[in-house]
N, C-alpha and C. Protein backbone atom coordinates (compact mmCIF):
# COMPACT_ATOMS: atom_id res chain seq x y z
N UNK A 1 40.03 -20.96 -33.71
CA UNK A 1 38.82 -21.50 -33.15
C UNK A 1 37.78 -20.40 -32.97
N UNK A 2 37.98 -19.56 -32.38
CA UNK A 2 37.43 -18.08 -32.08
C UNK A 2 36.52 -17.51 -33.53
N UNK A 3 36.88 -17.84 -34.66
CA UNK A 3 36.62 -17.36 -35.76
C UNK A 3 35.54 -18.47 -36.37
N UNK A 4 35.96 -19.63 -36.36
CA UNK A 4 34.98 -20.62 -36.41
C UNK A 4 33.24 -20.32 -35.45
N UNK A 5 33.88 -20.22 -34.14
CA UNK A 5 33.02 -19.83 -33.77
C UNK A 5 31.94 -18.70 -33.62
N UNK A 6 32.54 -17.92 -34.66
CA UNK A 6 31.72 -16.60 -35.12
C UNK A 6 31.11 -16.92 -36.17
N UNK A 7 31.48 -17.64 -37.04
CA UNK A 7 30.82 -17.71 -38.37
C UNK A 7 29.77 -18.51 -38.51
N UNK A 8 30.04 -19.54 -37.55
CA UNK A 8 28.42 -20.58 -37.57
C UNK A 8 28.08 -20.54 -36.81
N UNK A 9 26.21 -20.75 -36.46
CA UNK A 9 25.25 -21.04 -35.58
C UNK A 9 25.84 -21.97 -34.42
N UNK A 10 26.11 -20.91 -33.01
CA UNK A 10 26.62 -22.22 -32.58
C UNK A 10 25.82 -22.98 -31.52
N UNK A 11 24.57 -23.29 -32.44
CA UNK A 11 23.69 -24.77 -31.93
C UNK A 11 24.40 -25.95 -32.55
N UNK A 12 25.35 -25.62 -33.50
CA UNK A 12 25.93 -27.04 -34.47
C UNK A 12 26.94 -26.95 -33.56
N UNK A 13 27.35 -26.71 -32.42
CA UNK A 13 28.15 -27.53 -31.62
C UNK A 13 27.64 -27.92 -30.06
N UNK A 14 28.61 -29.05 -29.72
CA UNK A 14 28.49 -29.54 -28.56
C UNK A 14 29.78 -29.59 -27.95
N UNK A 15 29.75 -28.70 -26.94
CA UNK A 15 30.97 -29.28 -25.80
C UNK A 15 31.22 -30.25 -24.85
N UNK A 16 32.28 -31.29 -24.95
CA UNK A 16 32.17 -32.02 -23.83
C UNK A 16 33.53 -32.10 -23.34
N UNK A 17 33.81 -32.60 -21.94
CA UNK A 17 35.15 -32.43 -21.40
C UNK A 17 36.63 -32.27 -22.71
N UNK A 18 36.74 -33.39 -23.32
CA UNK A 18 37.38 -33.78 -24.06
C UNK A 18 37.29 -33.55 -25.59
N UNK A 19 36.06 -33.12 -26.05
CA UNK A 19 35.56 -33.40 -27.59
C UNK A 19 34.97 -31.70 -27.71
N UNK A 20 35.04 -31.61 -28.99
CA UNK A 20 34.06 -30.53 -29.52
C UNK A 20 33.13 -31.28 -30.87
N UNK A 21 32.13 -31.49 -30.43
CA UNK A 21 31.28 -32.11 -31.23
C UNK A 21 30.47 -31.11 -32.26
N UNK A 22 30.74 -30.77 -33.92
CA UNK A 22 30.48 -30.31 -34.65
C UNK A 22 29.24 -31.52 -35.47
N UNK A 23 28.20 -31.19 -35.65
CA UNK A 23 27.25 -31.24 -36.32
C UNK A 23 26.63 -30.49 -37.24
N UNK A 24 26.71 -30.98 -38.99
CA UNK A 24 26.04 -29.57 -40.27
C UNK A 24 24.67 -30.82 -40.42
N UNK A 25 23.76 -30.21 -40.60
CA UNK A 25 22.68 -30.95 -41.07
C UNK A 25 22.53 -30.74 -42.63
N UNK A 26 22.11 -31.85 -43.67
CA UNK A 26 22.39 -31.69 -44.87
C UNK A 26 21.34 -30.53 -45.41
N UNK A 27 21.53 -29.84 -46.25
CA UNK A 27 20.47 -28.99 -47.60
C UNK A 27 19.48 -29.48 -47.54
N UNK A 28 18.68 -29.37 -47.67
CA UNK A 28 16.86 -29.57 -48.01
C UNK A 28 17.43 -30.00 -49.06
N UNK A 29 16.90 -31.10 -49.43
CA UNK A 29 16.70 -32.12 -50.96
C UNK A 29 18.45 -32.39 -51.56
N UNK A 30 18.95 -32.36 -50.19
CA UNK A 30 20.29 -33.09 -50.67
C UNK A 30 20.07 -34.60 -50.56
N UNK A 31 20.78 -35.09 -51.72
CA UNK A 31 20.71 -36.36 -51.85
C UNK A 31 22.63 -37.02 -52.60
N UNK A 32 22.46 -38.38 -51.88
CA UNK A 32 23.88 -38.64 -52.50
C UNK A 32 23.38 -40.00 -53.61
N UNK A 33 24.24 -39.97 -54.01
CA UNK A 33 24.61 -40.11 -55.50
C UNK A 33 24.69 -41.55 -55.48
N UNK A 34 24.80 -42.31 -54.52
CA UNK A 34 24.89 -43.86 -54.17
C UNK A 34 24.68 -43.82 -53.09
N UNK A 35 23.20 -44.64 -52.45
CA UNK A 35 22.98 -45.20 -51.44
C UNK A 35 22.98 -44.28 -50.29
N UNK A 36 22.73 -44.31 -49.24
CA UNK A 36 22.64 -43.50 -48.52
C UNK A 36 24.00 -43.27 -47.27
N UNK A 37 24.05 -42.51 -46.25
CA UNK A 37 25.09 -42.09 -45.58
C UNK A 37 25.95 -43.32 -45.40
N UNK A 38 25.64 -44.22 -44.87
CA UNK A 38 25.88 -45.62 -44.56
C UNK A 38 26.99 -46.06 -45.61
N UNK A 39 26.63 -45.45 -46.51
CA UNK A 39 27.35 -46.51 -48.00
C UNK A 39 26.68 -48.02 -48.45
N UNK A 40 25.37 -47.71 -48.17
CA UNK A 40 24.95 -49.00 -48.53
C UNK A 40 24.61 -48.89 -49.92
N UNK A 41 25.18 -49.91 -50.89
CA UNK A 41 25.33 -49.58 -52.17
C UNK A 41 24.93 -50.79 -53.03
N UNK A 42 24.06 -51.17 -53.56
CA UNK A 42 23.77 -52.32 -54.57
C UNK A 42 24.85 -52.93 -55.16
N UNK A 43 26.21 -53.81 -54.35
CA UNK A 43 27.32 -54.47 -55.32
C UNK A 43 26.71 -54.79 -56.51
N UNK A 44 25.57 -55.78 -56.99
CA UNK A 44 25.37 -56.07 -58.41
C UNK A 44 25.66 -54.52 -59.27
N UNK A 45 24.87 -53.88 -59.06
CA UNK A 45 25.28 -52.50 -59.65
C UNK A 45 26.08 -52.08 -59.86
N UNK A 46 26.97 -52.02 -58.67
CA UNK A 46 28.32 -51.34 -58.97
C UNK A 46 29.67 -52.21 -59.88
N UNK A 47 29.23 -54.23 -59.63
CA UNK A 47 29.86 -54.72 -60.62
C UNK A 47 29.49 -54.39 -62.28
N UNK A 48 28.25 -54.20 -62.13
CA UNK A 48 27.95 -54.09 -63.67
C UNK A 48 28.28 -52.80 -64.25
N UNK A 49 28.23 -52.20 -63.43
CA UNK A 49 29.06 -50.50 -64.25
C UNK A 49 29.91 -50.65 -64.32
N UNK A 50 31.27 -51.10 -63.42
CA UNK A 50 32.56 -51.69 -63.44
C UNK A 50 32.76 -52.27 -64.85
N UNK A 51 32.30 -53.16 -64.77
CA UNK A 51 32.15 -54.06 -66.15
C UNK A 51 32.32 -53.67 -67.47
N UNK A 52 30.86 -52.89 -66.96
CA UNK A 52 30.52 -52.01 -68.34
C UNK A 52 31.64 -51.06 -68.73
N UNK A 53 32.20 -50.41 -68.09
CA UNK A 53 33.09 -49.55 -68.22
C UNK A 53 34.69 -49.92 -68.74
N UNK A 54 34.91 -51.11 -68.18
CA UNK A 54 36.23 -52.00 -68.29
C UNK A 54 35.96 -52.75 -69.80
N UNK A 55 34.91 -53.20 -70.39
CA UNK A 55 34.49 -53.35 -71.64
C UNK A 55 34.66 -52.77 -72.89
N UNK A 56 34.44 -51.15 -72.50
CA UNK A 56 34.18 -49.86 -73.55
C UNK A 56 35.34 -49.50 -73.17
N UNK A 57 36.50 -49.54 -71.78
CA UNK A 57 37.82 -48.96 -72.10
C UNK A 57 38.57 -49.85 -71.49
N UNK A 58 38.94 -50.88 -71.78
CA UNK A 58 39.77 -52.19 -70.81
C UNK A 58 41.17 -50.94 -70.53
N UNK A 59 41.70 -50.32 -71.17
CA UNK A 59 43.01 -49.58 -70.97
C UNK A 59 42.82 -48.47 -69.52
N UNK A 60 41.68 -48.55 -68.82
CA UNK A 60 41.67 -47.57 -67.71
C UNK A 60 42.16 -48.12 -66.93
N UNK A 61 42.72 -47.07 -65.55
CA UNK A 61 43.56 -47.50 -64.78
C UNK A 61 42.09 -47.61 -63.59
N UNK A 62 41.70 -48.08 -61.97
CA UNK A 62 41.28 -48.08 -61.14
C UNK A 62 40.72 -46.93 -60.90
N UNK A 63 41.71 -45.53 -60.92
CA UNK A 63 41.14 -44.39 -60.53
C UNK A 63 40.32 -43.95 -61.75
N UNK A 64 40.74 -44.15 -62.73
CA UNK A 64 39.86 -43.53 -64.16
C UNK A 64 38.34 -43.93 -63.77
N UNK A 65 38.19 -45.57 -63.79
CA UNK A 65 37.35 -46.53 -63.41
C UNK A 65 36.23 -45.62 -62.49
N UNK A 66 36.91 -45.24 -61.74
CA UNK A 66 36.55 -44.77 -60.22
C UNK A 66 35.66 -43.20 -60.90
N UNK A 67 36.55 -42.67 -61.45
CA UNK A 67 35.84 -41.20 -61.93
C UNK A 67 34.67 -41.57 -63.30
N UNK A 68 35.20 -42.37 -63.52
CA UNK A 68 33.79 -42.81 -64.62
C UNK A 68 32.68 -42.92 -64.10
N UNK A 69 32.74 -43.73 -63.32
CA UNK A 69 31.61 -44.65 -62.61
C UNK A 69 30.99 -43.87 -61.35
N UNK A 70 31.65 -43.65 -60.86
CA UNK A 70 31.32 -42.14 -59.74
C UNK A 70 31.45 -43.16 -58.38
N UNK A 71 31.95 -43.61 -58.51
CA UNK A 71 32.26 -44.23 -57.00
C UNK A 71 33.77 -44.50 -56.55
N UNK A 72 34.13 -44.35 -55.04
CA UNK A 72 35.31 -44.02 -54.36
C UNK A 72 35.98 -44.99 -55.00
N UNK A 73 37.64 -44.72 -55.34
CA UNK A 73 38.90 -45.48 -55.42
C UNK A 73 38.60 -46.90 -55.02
N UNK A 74 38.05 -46.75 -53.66
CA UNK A 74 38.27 -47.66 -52.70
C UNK A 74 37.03 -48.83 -52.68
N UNK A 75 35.83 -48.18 -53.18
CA UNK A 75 34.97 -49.32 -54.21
C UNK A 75 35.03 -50.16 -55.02
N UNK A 76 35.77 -48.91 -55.87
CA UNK A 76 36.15 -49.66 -57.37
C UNK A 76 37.29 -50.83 -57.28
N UNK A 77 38.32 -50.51 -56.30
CA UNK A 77 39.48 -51.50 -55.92
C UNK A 77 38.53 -52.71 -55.19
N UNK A 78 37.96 -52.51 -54.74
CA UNK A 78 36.92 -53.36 -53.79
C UNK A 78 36.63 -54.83 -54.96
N UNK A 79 35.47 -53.64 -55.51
CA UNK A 79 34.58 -55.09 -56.50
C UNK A 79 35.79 -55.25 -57.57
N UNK A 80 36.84 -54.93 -57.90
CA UNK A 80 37.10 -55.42 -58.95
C UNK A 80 38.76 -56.43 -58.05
N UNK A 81 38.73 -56.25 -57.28
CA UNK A 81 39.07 -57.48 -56.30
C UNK A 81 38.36 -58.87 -56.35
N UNK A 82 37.08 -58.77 -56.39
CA UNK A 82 36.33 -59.38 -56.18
C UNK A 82 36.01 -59.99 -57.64
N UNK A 83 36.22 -59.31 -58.61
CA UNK A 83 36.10 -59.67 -59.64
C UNK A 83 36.70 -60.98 -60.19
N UNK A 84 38.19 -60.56 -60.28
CA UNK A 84 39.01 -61.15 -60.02
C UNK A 84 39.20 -62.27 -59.64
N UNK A 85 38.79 -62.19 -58.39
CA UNK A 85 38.73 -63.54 -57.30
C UNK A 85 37.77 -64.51 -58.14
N UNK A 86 36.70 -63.79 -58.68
CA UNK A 86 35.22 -64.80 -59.04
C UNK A 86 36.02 -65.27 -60.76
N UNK A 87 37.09 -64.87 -60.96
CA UNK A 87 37.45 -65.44 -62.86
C UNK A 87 36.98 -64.40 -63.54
N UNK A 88 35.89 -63.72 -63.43
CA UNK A 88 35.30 -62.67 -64.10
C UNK A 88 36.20 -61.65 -65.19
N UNK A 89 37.31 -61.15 -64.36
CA UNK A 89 38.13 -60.52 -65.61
C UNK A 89 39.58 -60.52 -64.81
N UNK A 90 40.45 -60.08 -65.71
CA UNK A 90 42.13 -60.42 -65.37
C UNK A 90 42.47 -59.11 -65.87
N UNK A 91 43.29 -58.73 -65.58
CA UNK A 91 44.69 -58.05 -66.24
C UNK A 91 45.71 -58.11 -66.34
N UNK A 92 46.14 -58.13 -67.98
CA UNK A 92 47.32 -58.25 -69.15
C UNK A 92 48.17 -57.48 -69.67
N UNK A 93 49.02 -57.94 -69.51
CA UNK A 93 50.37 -57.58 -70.12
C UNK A 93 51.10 -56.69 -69.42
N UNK A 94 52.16 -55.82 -69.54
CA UNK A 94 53.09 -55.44 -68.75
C UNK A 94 52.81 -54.71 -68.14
N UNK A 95 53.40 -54.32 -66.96
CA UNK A 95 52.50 -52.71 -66.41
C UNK A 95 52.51 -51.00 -67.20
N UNK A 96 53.40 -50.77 -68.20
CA UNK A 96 52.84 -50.01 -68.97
C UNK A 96 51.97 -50.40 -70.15
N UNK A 97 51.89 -51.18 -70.99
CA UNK A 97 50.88 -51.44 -71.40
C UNK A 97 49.51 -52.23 -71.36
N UNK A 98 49.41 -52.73 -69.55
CA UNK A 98 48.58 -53.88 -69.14
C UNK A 98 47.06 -53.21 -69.15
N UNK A 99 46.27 -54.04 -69.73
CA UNK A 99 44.53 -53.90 -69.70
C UNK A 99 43.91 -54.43 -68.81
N UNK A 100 42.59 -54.32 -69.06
CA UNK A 100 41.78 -55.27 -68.03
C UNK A 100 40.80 -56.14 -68.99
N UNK A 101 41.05 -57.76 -68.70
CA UNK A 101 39.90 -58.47 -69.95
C UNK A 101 39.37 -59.08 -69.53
N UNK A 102 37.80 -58.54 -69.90
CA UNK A 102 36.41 -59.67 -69.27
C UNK A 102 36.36 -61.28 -69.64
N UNK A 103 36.72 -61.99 -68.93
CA UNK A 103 37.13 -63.50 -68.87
C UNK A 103 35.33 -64.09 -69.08
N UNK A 104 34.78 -63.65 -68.29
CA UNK A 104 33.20 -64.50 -68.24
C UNK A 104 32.47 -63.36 -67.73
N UNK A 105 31.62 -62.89 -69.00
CA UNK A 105 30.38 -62.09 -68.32
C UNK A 105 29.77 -62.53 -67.37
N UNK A 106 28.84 -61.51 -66.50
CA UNK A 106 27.83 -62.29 -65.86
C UNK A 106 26.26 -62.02 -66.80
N UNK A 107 25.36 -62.78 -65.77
CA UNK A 107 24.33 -62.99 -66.68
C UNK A 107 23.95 -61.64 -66.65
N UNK A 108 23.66 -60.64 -65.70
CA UNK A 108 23.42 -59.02 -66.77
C UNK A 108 24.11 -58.43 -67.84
N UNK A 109 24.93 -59.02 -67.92
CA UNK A 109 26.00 -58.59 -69.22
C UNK A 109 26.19 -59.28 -70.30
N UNK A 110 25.48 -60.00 -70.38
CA UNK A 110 25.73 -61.07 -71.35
C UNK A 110 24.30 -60.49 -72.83
């Protein structure tokens, strides 16, 4: 702790009975990559890259999906849950050789 506390400005903390409250404020002209801190993220968007991506490689697994597309595991498992649910696309055949196949575009994809 002692060492922590040598190395950074320590206005980025707050003490309180119970907590040590650490605060970094972002870079000048940092920006993220989807939506802002929140995670508020355009689903149409993120289905249609999904899509797009599951199209040009039906053989990717979720995480591939995920590093393609640049959004968390836990997105990509998200909308393509959702996918799913809506008929949109399935996946076939055994679990070592199972794909993913677009059942019904939507109308941006079409």
């Amino acid at each position: 702790m002692s060492r922590i506390l040598e190395v950074y400005d320590p206005s980025i903390f707050t003490f309180e009975d119970e907590f040590l409250i650490v605060t970094f404020s972002f870079a000048e002209g940092f920006t993220l990559p989807h939506g802002n801190v929140n995670g508020n993220v355009n689903s149409v968007d993120v289905k249609n890259q999904i899509l797009m991506c599951v199209m040009q490689n039906p053989g990717y697994s979720l995480a591939k999906i995920a590093e393609k597309t640049g959004y968390s595991k836990r997105t990509v498992s998200r909308q393509m849950k959702l996918l799913q649910e809506a008929g949109t696309i399935t996946r076939v055949g055994s679990p070592k050789t199972d794909h993913w196949e677009v059942i019904q575009q939507t109308d941006s994809n079409k």
